[in-house]
C-alpha atoms as a PDB file:
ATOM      1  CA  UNK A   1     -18.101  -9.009  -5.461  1.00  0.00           C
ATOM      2  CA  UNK A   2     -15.097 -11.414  -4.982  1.00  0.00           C
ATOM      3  CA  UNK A   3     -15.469 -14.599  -3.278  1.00  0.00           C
ATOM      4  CA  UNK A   4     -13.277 -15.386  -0.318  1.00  0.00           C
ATOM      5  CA  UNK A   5      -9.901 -16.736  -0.875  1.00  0.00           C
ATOM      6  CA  UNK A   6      -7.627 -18.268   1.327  1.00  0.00           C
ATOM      7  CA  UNK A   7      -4.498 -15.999   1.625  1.00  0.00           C
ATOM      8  CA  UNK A   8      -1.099 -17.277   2.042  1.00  0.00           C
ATOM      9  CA  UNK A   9       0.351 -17.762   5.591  1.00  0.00           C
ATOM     10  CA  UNK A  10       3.898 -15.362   5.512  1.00  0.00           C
ATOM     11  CA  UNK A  11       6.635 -16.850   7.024  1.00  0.00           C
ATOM     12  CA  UNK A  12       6.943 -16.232  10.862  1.00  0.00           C
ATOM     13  CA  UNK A  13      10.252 -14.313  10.159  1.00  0.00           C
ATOM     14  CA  UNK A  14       8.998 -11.837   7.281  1.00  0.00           C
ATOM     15  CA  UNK A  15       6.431 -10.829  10.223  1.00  0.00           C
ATOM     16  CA  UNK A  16       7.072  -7.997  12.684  1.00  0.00           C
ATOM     17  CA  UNK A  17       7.191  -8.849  16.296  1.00  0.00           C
ATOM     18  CA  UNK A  18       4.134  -9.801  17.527  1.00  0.00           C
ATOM     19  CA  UNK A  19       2.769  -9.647  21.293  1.00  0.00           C
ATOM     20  CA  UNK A  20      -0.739 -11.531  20.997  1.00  0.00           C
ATOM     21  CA  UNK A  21      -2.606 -14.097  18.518  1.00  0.00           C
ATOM     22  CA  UNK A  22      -4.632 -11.251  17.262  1.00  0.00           C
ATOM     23  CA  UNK A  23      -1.987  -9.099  16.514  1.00  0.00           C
ATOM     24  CA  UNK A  24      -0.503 -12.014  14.432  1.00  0.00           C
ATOM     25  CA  UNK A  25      -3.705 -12.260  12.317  1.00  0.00           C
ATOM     26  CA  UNK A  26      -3.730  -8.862  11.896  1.00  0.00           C
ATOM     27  CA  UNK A  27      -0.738  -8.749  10.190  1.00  0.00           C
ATOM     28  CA  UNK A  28      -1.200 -12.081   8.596  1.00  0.00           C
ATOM     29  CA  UNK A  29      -4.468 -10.823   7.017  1.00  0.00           C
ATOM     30  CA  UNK A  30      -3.414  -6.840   6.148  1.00  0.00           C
ATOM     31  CA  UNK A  31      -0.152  -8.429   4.322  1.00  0.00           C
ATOM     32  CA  UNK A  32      -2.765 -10.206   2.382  1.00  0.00           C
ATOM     33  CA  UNK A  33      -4.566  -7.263   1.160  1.00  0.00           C
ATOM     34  CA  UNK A  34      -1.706  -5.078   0.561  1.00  0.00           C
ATOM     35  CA  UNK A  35      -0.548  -7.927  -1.625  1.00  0.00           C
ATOM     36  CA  UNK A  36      -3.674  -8.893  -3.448  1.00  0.00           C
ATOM     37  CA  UNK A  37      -4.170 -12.285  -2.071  1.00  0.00           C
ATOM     38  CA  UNK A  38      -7.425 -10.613  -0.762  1.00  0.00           C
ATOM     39  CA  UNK A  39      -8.434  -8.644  -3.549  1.00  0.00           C
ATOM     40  CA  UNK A  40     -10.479  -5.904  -3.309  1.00  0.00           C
ATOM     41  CA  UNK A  41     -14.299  -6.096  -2.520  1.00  0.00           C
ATOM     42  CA  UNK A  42     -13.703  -9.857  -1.543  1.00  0.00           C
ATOM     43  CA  UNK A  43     -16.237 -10.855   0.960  1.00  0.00           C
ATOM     44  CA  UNK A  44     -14.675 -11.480   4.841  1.00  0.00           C
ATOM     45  CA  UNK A  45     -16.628 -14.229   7.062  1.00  0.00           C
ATOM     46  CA  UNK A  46     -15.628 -14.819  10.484  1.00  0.00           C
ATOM     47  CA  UNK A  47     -16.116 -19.021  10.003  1.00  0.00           C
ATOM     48  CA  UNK A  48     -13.861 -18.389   7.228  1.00  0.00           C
ATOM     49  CA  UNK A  49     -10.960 -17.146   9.145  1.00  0.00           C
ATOM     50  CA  UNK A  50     -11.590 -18.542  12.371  1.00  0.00           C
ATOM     51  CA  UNK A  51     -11.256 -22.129  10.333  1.00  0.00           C
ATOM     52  CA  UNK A  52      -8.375 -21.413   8.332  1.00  0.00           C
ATOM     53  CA  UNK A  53      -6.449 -19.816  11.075  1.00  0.00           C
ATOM     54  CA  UNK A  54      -7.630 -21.976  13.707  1.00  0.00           C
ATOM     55  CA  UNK A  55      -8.607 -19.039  16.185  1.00  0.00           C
ATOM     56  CA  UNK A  56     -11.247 -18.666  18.083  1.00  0.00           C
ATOM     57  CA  UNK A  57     -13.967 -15.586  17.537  1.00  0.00           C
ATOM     58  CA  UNK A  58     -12.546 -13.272  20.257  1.00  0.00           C
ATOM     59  CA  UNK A  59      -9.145 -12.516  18.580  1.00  0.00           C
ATOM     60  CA  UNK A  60     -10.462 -12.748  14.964  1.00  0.00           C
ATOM     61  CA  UNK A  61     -12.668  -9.848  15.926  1.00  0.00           C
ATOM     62  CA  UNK A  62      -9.991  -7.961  17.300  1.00  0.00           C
ATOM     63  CA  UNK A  63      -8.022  -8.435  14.516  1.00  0.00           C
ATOM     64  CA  UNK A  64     -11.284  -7.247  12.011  1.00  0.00           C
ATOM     65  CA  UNK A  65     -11.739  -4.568  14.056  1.00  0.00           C
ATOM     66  CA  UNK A  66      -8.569  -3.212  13.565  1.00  0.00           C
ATOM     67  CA  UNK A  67      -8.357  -3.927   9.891  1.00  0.00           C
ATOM     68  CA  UNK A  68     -11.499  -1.622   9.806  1.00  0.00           C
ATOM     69  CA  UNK A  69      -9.661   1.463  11.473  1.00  0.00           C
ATOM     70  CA  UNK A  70      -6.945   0.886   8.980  1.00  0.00           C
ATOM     71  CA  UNK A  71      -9.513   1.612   6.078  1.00  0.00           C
ATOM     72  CA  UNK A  72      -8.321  -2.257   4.466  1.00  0.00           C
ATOM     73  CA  UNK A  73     -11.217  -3.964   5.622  1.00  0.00           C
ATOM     74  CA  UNK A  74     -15.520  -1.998   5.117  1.00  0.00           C
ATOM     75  CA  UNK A  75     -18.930  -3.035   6.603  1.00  0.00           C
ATOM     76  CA  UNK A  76     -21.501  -3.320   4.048  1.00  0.00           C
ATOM     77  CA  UNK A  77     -25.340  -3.370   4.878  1.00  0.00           C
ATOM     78  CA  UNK A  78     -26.694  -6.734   3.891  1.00  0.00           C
ATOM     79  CA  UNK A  79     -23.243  -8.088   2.988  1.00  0.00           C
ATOM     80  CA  UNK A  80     -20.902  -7.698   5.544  1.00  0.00           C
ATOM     81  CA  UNK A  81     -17.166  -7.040   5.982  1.00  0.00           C
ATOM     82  CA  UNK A  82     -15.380  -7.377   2.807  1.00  0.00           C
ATOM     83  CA  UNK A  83     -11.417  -5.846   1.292  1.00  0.00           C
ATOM     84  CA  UNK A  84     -11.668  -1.958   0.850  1.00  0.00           C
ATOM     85  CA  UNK A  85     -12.532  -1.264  -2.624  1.00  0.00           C
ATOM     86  CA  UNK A  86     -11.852   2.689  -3.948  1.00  0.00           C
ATOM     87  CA  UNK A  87     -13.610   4.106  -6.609  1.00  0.00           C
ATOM     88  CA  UNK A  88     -11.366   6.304  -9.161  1.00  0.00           C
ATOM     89  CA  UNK A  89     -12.626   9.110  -7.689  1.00  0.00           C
ATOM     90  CA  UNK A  90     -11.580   8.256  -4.067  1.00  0.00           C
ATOM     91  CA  UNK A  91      -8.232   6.626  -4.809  1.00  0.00           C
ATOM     92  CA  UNK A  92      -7.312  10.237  -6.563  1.00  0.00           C
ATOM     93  CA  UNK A  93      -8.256  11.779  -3.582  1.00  0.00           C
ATOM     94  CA  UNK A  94      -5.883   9.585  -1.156  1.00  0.00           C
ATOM     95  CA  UNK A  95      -3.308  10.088  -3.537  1.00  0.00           C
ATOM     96  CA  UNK A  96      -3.442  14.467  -3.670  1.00  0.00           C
ATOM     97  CA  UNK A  97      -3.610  13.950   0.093  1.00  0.00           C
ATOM     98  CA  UNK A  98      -0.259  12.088  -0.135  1.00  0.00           C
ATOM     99  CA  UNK A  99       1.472  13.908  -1.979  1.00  0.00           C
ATOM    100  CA  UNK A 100       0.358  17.213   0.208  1.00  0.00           C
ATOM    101  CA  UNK A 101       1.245  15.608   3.353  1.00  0.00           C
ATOM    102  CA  UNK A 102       4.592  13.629   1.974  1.00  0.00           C
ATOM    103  CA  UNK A 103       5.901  16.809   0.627  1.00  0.00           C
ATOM    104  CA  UNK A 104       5.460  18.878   4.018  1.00  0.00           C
ATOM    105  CA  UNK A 105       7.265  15.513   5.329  1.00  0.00           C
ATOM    106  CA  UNK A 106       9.964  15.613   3.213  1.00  0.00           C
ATOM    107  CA  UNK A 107      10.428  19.672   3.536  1.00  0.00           C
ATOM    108  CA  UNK A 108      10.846  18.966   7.695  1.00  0.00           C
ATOM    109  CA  UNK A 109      13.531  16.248   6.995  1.00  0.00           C
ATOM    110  CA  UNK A 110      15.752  18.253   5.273  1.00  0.00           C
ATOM    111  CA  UNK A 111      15.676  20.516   8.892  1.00  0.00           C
ATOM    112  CA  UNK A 112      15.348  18.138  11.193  1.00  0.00           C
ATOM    113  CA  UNK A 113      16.381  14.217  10.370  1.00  0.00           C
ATOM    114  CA  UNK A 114      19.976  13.632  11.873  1.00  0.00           C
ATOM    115  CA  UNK A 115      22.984  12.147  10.250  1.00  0.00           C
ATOM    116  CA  UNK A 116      21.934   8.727  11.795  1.00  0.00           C
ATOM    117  CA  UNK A 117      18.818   8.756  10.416  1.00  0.00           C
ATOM    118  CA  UNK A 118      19.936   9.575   6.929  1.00  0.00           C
ATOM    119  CA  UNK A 119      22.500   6.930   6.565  1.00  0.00           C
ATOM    120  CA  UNK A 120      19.539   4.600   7.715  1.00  0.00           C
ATOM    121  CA  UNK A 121      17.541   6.404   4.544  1.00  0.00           C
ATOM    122  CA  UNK A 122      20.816   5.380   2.176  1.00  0.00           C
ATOM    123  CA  UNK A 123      20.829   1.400   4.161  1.00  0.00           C
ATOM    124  CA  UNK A 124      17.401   0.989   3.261  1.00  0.00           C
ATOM    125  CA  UNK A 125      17.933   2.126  -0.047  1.00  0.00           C
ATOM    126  CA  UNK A 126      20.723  -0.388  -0.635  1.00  0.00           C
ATOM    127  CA  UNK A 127      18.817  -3.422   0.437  1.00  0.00           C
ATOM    128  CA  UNK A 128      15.956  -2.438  -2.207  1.00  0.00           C
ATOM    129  CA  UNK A 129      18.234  -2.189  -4.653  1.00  0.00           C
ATOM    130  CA  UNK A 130      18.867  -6.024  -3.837  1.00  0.00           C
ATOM    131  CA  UNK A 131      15.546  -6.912  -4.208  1.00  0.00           C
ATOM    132  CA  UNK A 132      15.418  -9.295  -7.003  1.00  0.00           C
ATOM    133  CA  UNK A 133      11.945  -7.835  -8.522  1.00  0.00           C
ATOM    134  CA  UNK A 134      13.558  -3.838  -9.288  1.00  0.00           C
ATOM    135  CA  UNK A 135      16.807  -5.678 -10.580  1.00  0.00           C
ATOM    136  CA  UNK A 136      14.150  -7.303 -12.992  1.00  0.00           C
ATOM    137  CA  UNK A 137      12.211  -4.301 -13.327  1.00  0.00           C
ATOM    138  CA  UNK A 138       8.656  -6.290 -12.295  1.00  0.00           C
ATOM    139  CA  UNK A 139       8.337  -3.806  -8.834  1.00  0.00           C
ATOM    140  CA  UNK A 140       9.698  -2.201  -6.435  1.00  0.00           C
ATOM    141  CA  UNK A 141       7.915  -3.882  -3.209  1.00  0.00           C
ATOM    142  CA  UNK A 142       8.967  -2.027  -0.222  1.00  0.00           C
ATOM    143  CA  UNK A 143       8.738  -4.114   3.128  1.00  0.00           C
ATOM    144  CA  UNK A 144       6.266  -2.036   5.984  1.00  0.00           C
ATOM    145  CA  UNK A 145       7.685   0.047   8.432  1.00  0.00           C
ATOM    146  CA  UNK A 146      11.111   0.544   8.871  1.00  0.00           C
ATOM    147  CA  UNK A 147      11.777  -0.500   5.434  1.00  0.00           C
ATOM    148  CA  UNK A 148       9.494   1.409   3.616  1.00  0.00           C
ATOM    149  CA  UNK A 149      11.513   4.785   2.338  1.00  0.00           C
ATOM    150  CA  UNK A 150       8.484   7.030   2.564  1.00  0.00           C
ATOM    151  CA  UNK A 151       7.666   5.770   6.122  1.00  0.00           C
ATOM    152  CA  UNK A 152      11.098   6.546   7.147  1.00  0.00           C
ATOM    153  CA  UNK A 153      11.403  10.089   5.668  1.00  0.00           C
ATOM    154  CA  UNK A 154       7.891  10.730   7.276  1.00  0.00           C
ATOM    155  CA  UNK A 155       9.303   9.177  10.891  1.00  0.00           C
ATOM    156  CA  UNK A 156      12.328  11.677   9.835  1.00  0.00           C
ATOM    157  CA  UNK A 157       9.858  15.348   9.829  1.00  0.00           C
ATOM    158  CA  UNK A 158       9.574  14.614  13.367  1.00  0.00           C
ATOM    159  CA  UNK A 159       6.239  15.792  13.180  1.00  0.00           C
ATOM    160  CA  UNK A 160       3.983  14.082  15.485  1.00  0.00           C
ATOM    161  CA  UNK A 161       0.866  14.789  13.678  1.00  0.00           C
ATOM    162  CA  UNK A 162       1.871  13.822  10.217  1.00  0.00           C
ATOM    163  CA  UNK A 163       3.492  10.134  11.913  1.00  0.00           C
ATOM    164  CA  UNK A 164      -0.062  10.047  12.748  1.00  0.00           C
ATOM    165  CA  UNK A 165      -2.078  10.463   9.332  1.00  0.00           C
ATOM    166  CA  UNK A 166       0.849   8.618   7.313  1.00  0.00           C
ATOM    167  CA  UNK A 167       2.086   6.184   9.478  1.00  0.00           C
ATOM    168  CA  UNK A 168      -1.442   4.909  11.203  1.00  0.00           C
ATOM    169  CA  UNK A 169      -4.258   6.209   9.633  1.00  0.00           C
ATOM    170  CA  UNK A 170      -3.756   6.193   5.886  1.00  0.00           C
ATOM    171  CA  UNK A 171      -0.270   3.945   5.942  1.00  0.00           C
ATOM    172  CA  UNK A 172      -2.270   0.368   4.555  1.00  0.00           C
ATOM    173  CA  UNK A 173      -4.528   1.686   2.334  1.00  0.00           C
ATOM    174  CA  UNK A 174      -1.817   3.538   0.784  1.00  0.00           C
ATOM    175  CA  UNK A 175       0.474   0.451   0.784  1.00  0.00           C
ATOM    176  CA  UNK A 176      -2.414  -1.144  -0.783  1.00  0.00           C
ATOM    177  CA  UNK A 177      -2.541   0.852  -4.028  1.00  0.00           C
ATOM    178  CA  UNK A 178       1.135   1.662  -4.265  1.00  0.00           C
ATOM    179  CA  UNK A 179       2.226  -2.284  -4.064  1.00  0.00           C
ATOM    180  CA  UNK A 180      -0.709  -3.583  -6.260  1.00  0.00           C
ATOM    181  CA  UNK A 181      -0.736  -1.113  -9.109  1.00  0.00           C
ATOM    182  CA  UNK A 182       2.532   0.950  -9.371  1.00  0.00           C
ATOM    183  CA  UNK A 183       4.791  -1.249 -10.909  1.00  0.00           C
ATOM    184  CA  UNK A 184       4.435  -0.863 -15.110  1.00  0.00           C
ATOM    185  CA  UNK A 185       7.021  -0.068 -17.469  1.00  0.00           C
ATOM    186  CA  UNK A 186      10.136   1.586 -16.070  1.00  0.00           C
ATOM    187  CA  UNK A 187       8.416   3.214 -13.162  1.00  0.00           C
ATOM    188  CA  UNK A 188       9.989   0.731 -10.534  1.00  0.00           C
ATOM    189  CA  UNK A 189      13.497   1.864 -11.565  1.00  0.00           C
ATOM    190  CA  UNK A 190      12.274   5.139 -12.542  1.00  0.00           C
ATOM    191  CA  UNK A 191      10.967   5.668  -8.936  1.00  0.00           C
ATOM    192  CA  UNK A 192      14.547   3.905  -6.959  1.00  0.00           C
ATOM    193  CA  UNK A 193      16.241   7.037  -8.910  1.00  0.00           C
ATOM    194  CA  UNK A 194      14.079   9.971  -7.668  1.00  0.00           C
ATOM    195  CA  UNK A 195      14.417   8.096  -3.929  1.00  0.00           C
ATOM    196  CA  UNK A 196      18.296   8.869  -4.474  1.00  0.00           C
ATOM    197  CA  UNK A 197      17.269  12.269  -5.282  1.00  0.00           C
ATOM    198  CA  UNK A 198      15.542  13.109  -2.388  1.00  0.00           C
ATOM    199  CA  UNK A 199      17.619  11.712   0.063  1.00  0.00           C
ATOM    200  CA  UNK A 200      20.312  13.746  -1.194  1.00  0.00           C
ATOM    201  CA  UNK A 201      17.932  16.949  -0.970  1.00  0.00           C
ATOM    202  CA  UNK A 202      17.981  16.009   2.430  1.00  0.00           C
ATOM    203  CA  UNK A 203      21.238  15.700   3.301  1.00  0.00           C
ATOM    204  CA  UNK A 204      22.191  18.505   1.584  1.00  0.00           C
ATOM    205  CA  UNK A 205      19.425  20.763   3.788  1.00  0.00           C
ATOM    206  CA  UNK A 206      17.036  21.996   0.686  1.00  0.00           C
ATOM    207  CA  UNK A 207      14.372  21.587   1.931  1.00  0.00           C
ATOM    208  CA  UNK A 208      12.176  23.438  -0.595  1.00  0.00           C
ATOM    209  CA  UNK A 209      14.370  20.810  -2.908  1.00  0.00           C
ATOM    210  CA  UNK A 210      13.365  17.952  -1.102  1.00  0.00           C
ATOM    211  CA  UNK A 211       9.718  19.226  -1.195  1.00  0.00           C
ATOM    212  CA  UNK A 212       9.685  19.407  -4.840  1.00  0.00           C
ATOM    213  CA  UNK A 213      11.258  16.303  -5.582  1.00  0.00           C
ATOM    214  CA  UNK A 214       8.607  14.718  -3.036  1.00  0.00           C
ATOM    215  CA  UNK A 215       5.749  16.284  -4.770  1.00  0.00           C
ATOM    216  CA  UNK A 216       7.009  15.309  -7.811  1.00  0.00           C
ATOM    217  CA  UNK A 217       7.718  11.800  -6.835  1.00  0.00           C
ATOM    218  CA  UNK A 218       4.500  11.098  -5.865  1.00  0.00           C
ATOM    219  CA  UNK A 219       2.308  12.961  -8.103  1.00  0.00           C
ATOM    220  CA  UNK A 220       4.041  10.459 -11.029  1.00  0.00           C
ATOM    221  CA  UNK A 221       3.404   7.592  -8.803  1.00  0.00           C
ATOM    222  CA  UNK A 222      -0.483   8.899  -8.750  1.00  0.00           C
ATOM    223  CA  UNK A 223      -0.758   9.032 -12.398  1.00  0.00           C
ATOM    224  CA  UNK A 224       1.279   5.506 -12.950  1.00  0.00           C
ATOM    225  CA  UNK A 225      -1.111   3.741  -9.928  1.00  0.00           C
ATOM    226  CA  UNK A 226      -4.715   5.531 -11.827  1.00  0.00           C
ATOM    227  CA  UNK A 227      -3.260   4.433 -15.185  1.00  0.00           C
ATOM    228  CA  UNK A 228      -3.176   1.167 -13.664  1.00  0.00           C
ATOM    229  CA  UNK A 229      -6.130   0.871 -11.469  1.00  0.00           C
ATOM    230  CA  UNK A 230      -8.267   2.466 -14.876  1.00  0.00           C
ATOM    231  CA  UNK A 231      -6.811  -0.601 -16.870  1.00  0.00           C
ATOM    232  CA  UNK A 232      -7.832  -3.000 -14.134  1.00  0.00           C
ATOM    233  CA  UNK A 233     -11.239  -1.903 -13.879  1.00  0.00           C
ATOM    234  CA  UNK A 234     -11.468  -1.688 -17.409  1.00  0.00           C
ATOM    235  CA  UNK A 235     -10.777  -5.488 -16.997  1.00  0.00           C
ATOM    236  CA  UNK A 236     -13.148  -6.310 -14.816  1.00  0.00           C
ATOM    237  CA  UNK A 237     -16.178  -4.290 -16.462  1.00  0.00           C
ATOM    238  CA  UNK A 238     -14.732  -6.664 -19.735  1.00  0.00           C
ATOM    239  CA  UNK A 239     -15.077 -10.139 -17.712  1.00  0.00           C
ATOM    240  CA  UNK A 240     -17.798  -9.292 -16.680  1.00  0.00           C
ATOM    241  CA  UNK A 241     -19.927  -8.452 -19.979  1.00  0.00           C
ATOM    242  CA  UNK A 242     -22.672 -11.652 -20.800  1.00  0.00           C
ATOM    243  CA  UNK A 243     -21.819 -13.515 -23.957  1.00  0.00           C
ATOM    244  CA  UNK A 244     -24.568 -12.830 -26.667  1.00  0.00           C
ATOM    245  CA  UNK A 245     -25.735 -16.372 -27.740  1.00  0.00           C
ATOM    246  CA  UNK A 246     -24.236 -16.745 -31.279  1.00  0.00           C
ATOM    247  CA  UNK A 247     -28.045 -16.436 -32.969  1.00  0.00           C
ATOM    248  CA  UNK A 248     -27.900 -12.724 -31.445  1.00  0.00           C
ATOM    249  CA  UNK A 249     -24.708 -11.957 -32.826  1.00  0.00           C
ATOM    250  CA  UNK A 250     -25.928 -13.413 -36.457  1.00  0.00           C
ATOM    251  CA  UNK A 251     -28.273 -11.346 -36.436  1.00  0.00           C
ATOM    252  CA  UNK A 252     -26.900  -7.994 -35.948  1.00  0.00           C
END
């Protein structure tokens, strides 16, 4: 299990408007994780935090306690709190439920999001096509929230239920594996295209278009983030092999 690391501190700007200390370390510490600052499995102690952010207990809690409902942070018997680490198995599940749920999402945007909230889509699609990292081909990192183009077409079904599930329960953890293991070969650019596509399913009212091109969308993005996540582990189970002493290997 990964040590703790100290995570960067995000510039107060880059942060969405915050009412109380714990809600600041909240999204201090998820940006972390979504980023990989706190990698996976990395053990969480409140001395830790409380030290490096210079908060007391009370809010730190708070702002574990709602890392835990967002699935980012896990309790561990005889370890404690540490980053949410998926196995294959489970980050294949998260992903079929995506692309289920983002595909309904994008079907009810084609009948209900409003000229207003399409030209947003096409806005935020402009500003990540600014973004120096898909002009490089390295990513395509979409900010949280409002500038996050699957958040926005799921805001856009006007479903209640399905804001719920993608935009609360499962929104981090997704973020989590999409930013940290989706950008490899010409997927980032790859993916900006089919965006296009769907938003102009949408405006054109197909919406068993737009719930193909969804589907499609993400099941590539679930194959590209596994491919990744496969190589990673792969990694890890390498590293952490023991050397054979040299006599051993002599021998053989």
């Amino acid at each position: 299990m990964a040590d703790y690391v100290t995570p960067t501190l995000d510039n107060d700007a880059e942060l969405p408007a915050v009412r109380t200390l714990a809600e600041r370390v909240f999204h201090q510490l998820q940006r972390a994780i979504v980023r990989g600052e706190l990698p996976p499995g990395t053990r969480i102690t409140e001395p830790e935090l409380s030290s490096h952010y210079g908060i007391s207990r009370g809010p730190l809690r708070e702002a574990m306690r709602r890392l835990e409902t967002y699935r980012l942070i896990e309790r561990v018997p005889h370890v404690g709190a540490r980053v949410v680490k998926l196995s294959m198995e489970e980050l294949l599940e998260l992903f079929d439920v995506r692309e289920a749920l983002e595909s309904m999402a994008a079907r009810l945007a084609a009948k209900h999001m409003t000229p207003e909230e399409i030209a947003g889509l096409r806005d935020v699609l402009a500003v990540h096509e600014r973004q120096d990292d898909l002009a490089s081909g390295e990513a395509y990192y979409q900010r949280e929230g409002d500038l996050d183009f699957h958040y926005r077409i799921v805001q856009g079904s006007h479903n209640r239920m399905l804001m719920t599930i993608l935009c609360d329960d499962l929104y981090y953890l997704v973020r989590l594996y999409r930013t940290q293991f989706s950008a490899s070969g010409t997927r980032p650019h790859q993916a900006f295209i089919e965006h296009h596509r769907i938003v102009d399913a949408i405006e054109s009212g197909d919406a068993e278009l737009a719930e193909l091109l969804m589907r499609r969308h993400v099941s590539a993005s679930r194959e590209n983030v596994a491919a990744s996540y496969a190589r990673a582990l792969e990694s890890q189970a390498d590293d952490a092999q023991p050397i054979e002493p040299e006599t051993s290997r002599s021998a053989t």
